[in-house]
Protein backbone atom coordinates (compact mmCIF):
# COMPACT_ATOMS: atom_id res chain seq x y z
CA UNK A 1 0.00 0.00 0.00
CA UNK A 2 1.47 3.21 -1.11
CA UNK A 3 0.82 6.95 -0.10
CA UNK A 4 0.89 7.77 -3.87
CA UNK A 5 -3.13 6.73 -3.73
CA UNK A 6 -5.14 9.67 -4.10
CA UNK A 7 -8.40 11.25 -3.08
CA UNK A 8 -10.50 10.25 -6.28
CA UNK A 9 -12.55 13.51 -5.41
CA UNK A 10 -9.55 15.52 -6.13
CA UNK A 11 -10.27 16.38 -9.79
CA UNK A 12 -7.99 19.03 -10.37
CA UNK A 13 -5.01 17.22 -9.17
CA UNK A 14 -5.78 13.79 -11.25
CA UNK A 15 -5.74 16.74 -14.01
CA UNK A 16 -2.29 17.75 -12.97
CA UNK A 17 -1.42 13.95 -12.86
CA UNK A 18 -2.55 13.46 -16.09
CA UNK A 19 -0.52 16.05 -17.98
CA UNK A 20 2.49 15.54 -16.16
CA UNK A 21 2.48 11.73 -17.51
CA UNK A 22 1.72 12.90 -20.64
CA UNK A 23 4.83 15.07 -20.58
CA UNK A 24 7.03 13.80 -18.50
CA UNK A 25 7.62 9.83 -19.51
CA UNK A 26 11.40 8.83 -18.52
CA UNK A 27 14.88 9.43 -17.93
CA UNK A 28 14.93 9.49 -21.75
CA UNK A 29 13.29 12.62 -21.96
CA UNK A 30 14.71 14.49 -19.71
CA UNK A 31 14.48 17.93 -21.01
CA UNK A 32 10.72 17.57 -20.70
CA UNK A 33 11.49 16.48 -17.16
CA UNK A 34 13.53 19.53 -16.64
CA UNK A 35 10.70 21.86 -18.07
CA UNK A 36 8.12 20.70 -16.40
CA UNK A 37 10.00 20.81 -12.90
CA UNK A 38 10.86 24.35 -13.31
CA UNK A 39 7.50 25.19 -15.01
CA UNK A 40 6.34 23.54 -11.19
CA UNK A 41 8.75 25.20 -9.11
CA UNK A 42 7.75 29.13 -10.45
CA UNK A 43 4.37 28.09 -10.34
CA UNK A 44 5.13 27.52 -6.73
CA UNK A 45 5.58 31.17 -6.23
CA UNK A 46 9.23 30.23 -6.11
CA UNK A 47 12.28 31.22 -8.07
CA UNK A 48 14.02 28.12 -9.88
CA UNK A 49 17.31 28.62 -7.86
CA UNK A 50 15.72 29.14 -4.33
CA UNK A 51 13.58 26.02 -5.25
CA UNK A 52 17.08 24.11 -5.88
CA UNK A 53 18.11 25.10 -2.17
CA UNK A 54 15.06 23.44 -1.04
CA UNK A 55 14.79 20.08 1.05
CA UNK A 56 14.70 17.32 -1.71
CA UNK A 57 10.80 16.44 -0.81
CA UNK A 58 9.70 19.83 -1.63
CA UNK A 59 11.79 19.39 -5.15
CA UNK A 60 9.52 16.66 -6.27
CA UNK A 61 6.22 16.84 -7.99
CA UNK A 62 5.32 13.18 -6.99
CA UNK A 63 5.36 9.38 -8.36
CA UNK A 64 5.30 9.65 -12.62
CA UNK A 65 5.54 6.11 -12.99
CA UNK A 66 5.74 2.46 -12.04
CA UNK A 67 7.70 0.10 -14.21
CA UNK A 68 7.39 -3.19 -14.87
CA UNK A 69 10.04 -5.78 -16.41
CA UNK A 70 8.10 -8.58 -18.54
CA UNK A 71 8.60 -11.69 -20.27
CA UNK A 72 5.86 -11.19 -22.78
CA UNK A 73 5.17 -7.62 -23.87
CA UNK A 74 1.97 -8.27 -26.16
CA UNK A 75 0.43 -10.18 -23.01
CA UNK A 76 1.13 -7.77 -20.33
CA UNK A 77 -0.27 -4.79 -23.11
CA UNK A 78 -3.21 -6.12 -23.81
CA UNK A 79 -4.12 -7.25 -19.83
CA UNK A 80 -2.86 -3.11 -18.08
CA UNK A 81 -4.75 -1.64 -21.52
CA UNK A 82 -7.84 -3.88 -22.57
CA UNK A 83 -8.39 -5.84 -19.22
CA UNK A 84 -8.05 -2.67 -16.52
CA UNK A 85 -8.45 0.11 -18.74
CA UNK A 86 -5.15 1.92 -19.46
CA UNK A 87 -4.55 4.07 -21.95
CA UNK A 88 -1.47 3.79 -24.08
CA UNK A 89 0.84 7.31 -23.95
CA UNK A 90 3.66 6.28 -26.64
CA UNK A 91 5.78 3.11 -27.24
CA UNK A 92 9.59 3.50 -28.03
CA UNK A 93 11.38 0.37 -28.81
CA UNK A 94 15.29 -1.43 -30.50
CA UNK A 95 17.35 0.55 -27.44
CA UNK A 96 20.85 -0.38 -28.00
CA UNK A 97 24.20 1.20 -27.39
CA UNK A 98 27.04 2.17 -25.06
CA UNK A 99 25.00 4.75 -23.43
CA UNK A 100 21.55 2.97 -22.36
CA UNK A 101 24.09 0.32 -21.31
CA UNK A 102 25.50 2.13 -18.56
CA UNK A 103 22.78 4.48 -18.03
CA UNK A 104 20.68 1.13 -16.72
CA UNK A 105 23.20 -1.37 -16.20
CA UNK A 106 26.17 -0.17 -14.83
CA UNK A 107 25.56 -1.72 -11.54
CA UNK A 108 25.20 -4.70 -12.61
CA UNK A 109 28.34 -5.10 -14.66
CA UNK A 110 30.22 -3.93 -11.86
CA UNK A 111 28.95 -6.59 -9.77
CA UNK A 112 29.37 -9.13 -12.59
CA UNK A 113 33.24 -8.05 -13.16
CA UNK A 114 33.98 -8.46 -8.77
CA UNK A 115 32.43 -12.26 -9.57
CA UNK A 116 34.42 -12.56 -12.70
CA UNK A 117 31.78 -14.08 -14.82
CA UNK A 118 29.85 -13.44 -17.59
CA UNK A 119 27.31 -10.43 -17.12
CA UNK A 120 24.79 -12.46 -18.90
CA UNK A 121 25.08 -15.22 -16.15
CA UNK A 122 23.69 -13.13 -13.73
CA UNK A 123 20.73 -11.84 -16.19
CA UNK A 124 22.56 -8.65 -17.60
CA UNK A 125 21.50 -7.99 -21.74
CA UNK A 126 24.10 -6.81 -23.84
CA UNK A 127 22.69 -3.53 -24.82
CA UNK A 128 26.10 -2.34 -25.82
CA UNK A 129 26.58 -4.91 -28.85
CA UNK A 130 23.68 -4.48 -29.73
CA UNK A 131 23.28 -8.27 -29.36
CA UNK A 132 20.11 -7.57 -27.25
CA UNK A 133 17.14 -4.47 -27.29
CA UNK A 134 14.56 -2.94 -25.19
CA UNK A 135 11.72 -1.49 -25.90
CA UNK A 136 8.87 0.07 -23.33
CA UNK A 137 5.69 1.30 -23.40
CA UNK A 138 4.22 3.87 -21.34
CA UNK A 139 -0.04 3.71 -20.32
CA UNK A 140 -1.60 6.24 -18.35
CA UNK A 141 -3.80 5.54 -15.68
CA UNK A 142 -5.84 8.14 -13.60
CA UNK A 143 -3.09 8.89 -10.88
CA UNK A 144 -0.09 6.92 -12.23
CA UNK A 145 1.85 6.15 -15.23
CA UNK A 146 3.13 2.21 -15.88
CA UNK A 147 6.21 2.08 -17.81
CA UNK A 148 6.01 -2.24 -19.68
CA UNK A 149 9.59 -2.62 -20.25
CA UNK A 150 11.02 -5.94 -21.93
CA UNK A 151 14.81 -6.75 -22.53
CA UNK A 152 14.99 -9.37 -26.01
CA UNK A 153 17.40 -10.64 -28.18
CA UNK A 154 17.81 -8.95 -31.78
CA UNK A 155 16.67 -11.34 -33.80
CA UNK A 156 13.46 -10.98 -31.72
CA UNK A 157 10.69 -8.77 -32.59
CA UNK A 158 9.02 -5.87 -30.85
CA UNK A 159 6.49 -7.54 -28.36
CA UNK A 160 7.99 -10.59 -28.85
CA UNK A 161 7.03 -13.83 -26.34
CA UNK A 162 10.48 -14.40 -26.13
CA UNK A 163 12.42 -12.04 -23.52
CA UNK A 164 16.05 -12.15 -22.93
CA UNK A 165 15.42 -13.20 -19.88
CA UNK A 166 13.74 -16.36 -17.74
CA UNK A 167 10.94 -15.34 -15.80
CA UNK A 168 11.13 -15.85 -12.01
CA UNK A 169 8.76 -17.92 -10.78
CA UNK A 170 6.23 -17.77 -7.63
CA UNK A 171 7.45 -14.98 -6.13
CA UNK A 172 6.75 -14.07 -2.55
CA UNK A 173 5.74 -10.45 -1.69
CA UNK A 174 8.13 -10.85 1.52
CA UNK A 175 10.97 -11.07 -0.62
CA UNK A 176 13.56 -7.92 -0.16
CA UNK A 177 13.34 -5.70 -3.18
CA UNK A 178 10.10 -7.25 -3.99
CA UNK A 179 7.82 -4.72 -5.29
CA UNK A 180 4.03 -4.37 -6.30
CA UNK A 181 1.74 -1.93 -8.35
CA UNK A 182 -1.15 -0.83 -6.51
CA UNK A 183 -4.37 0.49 -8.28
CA UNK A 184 -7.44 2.81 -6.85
CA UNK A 185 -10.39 1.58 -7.23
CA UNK A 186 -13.25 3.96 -7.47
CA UNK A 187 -15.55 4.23 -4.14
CA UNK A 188 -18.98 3.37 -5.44
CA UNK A 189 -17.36 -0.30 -7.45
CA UNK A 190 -18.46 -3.26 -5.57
CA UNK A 191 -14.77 -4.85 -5.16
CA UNK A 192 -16.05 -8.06 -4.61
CA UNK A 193 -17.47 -8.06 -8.05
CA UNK A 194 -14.63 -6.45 -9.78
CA UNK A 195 -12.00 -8.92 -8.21
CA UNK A 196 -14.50 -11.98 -9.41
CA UNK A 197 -15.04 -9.85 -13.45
CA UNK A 198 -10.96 -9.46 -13.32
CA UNK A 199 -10.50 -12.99 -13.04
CA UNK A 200 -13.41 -14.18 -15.62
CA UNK A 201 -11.88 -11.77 -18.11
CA UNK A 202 -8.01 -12.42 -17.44
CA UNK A 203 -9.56 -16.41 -17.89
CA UNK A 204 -11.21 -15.47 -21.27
CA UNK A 205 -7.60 -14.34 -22.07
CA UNK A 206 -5.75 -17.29 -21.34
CA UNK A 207 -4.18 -15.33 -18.47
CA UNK A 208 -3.83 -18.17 -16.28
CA UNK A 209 -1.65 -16.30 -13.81
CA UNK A 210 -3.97 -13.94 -12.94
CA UNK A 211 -5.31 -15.30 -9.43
CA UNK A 212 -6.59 -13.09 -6.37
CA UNK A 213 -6.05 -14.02 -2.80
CA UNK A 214 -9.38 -14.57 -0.92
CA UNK A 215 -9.37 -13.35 3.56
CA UNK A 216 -10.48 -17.35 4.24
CA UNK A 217 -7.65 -20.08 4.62
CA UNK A 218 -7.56 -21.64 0.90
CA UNK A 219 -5.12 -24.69 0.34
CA UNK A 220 -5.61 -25.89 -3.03
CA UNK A 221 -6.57 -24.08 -6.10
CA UNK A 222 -9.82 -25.31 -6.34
CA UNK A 223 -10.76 -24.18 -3.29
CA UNK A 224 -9.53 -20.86 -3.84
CA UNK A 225 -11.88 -20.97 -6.73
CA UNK A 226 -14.77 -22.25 -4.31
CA UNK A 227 -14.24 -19.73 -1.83
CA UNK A 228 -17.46 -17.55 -1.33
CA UNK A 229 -17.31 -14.12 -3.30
CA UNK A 230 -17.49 -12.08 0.02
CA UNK A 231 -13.75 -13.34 0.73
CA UNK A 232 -12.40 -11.03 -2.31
CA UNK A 233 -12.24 -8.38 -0.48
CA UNK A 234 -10.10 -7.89 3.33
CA UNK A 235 -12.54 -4.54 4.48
CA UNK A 236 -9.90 -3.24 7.53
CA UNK A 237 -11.95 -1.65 10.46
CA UNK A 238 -9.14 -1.28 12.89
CA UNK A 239 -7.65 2.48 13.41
CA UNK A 240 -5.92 4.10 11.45
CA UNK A 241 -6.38 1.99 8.87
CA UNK A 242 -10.49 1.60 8.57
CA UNK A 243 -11.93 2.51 5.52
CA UNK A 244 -9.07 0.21 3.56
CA UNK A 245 -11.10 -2.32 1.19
CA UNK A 246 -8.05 -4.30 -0.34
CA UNK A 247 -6.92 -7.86 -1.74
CA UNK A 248 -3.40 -8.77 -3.34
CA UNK A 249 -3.43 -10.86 -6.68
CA UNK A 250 -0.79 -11.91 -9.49
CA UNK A 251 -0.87 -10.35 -12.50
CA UNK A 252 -0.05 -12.26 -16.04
CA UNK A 253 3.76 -11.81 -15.72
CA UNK A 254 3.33 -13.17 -12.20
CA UNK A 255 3.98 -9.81 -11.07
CA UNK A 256 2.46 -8.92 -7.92
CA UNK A 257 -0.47 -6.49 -7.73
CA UNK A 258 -2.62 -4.83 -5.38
CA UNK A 259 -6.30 -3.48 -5.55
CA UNK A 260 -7.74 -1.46 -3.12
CA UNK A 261 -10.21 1.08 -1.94
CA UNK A 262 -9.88 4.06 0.61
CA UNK A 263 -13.22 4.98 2.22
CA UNK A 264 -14.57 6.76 5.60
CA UNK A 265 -11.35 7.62 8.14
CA UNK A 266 -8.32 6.27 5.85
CA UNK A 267 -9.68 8.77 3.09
CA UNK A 268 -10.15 11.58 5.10
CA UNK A 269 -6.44 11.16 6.47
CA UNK A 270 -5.00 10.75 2.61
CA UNK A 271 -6.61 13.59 2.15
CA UNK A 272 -5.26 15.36 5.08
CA UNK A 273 -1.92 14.22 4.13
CA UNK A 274 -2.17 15.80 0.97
CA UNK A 275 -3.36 19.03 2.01
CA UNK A 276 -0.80 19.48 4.31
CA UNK A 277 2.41 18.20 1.72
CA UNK A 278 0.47 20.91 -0.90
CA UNK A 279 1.03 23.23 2.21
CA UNK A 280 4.51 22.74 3.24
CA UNK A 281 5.90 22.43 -0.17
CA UNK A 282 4.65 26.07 -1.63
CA UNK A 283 5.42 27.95 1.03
C-alpha cells in the first residue's frame, strides 16, 4: 500500500497527474522532465534557484511512474490496456548502445566483473553490442503512469514472447526488493465483483496467472476458486487503517499487484496528508 493513492474527489489534481504523464515519460526525456520541474517550481511562487536550495521532498512533484520488467510484452499490453483500462501514452522500442548500457546497467556489470563471470550469467543484456534491445511502453492511468519494459534478443521482434530473460517464478511479496503496483479503485465499485469480473476476463484471455487471494484459509486451487465471493475483499476496520477495502493478486507476468479502496477515516487522512504536503511544499 502506497501513499501515492489519491483522493478520487480531487479532480484538479488527477488533471495535474494526467498532464504531467503525458509530458514527463522517462529518464529518456529528460528535457521535458527539466521543463516541467521548473514550469512547477515558479508556479510555486518560487524562483528556480531558491527552489534548488530546497529540502529534496519539496523538489519533487510526486510518483510519474511504475515500471514493470516482462517476459511477454503483447500479453502484459493487452491485460494493463484492454483488461483494466489503461490508456497507451507512446511506445519507443530497438534501445541499443554504449549509453543505455550504462545508463541502466552499470551496476550490474560492476557486480558481474567483482564475480568474474559473464554479465549475462547473472541476467545482464548486452545492450552495448547491440546483441540484445529494449523497448517500453508507457499507459496512463488516472493517478499513475506504468512504464512495460522488456529486454529481447535482436533477432526478436518488438512484443515478442520471447524475452532475454527467464521469468522468475512464484514470487513471494516478503521477498527484499520485492515490489508491487497498486491500483485505486473507485468508491462506489463493488470490489467483490470487480475482483471476481478481473479474473473471468483475465480467464477469457488465457491469463492463467492472474489469481486473487481470498481473507479465508484456501489450500488448493480449487478451493480458492470455491471460496465464497465475500472473501475477495479484506474490508480493515481497525484504526488508522479503517476505511481500507483491499486484496493482493498476481498479475499475467506473475507480477504482484494490489487493488484497493480508501473509504470513511483512511480517506479523510489521505486527504489530510495531501493538504498538508500541498502546504509545506509552496510555502
Amino acid at each position: 500500500m502506497t501513499d501515492a493513492m489519491i483522493n478520487a474527489a480531487d479532480i484538479e489534481r488527477r488533471t495535474m497527474l494526467r498532464a504531467a504523464g503525458a509530458a514527463v515519460m522517462s529518464g529518456l526525456a529528460a528535457s521535458s522532465v527539466a521543463g516541467v520541474s521548473t514550469a512547477a517550481a515558479q508556479g510555486a511562487g518560487g524562483a528556480a534557484g531558491a527552489r534548488d536550495d530546497a529540502p529534496l521532498g519539496a523538489r519533487l512533484q510526486g510518483m510519474q511512474h511504475f515500471g514493470l520488467t516482462v517476459q511477454h510484452m503483447e500479453r502484459a499490453y493487452e491485460f494493463y490496456t484492454q483488461v483494466l483500462g489503461g490508456t497507451e501514452v507512446f511506445r519507443h522500442g530497438d534501445f541499443q548502445g554504449d549509453g543505455v548500457q550504462n545508463t541502466l546497467l552499470a551496476d550490474q556489470e560492476i557486480e558481474a566483473n567483482s564475480r568474474g563471470v559473464n554479465p549475462r550469467t547473472i541476467g545482464v543484456p548486452d545492450l552495448r553490442s547491440g546483441a540484445q534491445r529494449l523497448d517500453v511502453r508507457f499507459i496512463q492511468f488516472d493517478n499513475m503512469v506504468l512504464e512495460l519494459l522488456q529486454y529481447r534478443e535482436s533477432d526478436q521482434p518488438m512484443g515478442s514472447a520471447v524475452s532475454f530473460a527467464e521469468p522468475v517464478q512464484h514470487m513471494s511479496p516478503a521477498f527484499p526488493r520485492m515490489m508491487h503496483i497498486c491500483f485505486y479503485v473507485r468508491d462506489e465499485v463493488d470490489f467483490n465483483k470487480f475482483i471476481a469480473d478481473l479474473e473471468a476476463e483475465s480467464a477469457k484471455r488465457g491469463m492463467t496467472q492472474v489469481r486473487a487471494n481470498r481473507t479465508v484459509r484456501v489450500r488448493t486451487e480449487a478451493e480458492r476458486k470455491a471460496a465464497p465471493r465475500s472473501a475477495n475483499t479484506n474490508r480493515v476496520t481497525e484504526e488508522p487503517s479503517n476505511g481500507w477495502e483491499l486484496i493482493y493478486c498476481k498479475g499475467p507476468e506473475g507480477e504482484q499487484l494490489e487493488f484497493v479502496k480508501a473509504l470513511g477515516p483512511v480517506k479523510q487522512r489521505f486527504s489530510e496528508a495531501l493538504a498538508k504536503r500541498q502546504q509545506t511544499i509552496t510555502r
